[in-house]
Protein backbone atom coordinates (compact mmCIF):
# COMPACT_ATOMS: atom_id res chain seq x y z
CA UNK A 1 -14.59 -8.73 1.00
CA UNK A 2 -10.97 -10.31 2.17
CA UNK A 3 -9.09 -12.25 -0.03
CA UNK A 4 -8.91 -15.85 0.07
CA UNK A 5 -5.30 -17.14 1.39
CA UNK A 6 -3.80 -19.51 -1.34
CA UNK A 7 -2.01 -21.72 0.91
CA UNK A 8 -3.45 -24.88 2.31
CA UNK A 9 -2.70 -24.34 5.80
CA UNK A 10 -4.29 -20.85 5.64
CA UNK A 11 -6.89 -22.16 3.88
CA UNK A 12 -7.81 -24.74 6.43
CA UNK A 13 -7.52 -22.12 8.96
CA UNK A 14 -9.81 -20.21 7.35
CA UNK A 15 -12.57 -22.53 6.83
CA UNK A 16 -12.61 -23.82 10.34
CA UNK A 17 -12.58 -20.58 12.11
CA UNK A 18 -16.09 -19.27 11.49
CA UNK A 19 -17.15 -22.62 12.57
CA UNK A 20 -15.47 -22.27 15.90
CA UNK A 21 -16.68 -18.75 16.28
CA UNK A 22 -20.44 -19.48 15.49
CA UNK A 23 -20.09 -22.77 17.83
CA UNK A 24 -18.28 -20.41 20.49
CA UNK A 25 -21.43 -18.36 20.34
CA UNK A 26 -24.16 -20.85 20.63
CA UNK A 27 -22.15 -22.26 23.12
CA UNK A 28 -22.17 -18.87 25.58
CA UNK A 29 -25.83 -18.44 24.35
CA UNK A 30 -26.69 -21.78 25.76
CA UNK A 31 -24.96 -21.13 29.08
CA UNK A 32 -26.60 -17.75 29.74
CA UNK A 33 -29.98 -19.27 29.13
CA UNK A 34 -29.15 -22.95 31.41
CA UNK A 35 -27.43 -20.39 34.44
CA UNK A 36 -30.35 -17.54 34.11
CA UNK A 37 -33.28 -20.36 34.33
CA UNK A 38 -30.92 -22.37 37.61
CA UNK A 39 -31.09 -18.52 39.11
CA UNK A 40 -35.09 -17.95 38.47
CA UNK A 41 -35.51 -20.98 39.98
CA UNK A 42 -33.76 -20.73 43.06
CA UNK A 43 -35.65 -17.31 43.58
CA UNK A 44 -39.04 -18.55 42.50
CA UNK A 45 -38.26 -21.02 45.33
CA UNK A 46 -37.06 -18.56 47.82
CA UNK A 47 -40.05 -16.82 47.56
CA UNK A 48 -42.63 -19.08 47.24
CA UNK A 49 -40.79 -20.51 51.08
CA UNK A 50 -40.95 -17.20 52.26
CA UNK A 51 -45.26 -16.99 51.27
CA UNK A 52 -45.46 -19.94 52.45
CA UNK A 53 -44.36 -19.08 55.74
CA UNK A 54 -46.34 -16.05 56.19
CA UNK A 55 -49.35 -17.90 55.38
CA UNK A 56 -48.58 -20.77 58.10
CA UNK A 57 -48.25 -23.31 55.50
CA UNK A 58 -45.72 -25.84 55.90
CA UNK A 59 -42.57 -26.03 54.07
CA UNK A 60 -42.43 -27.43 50.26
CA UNK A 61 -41.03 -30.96 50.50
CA UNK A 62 -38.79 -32.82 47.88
CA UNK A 63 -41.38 -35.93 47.98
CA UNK A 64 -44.40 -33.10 47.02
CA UNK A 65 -42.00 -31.46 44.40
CA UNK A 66 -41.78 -34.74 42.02
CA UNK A 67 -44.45 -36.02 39.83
């Protein structure tokens, strides 16, 4: 285990560093998961235009989409 620093500063420092780390990593966590659901999305929609085509439907409309 490291030694605690005896000075103030450096122990300010380290206290609030882990903190920033851990909210650094929730923060990236959080991002992956928001971006990779915005990207299923946009393919779940691609596709389900594209089966809708081939099946002579018409096209998904924003006023059908919202409930």
């Amino acid at each position: 285990m490291m030694p605690m620093p005896e000075e103030y500063w450096a122990n300010a420092l380290f206290s609030i560093i882990p903190t920033i780390l851990v909210g650094g990593i929730f923060w990236f966590i959080l991002r992956t998961i928001v971006r990779a659901d915005r990207t299923s999305r946009r393919v779940y929609d691609k596709i389900e235009a594209e089966e809708r085509a081939k099946a002579g439907l018409a096209p998904k409309t924003e006023a059908s989409t919202k409930s």
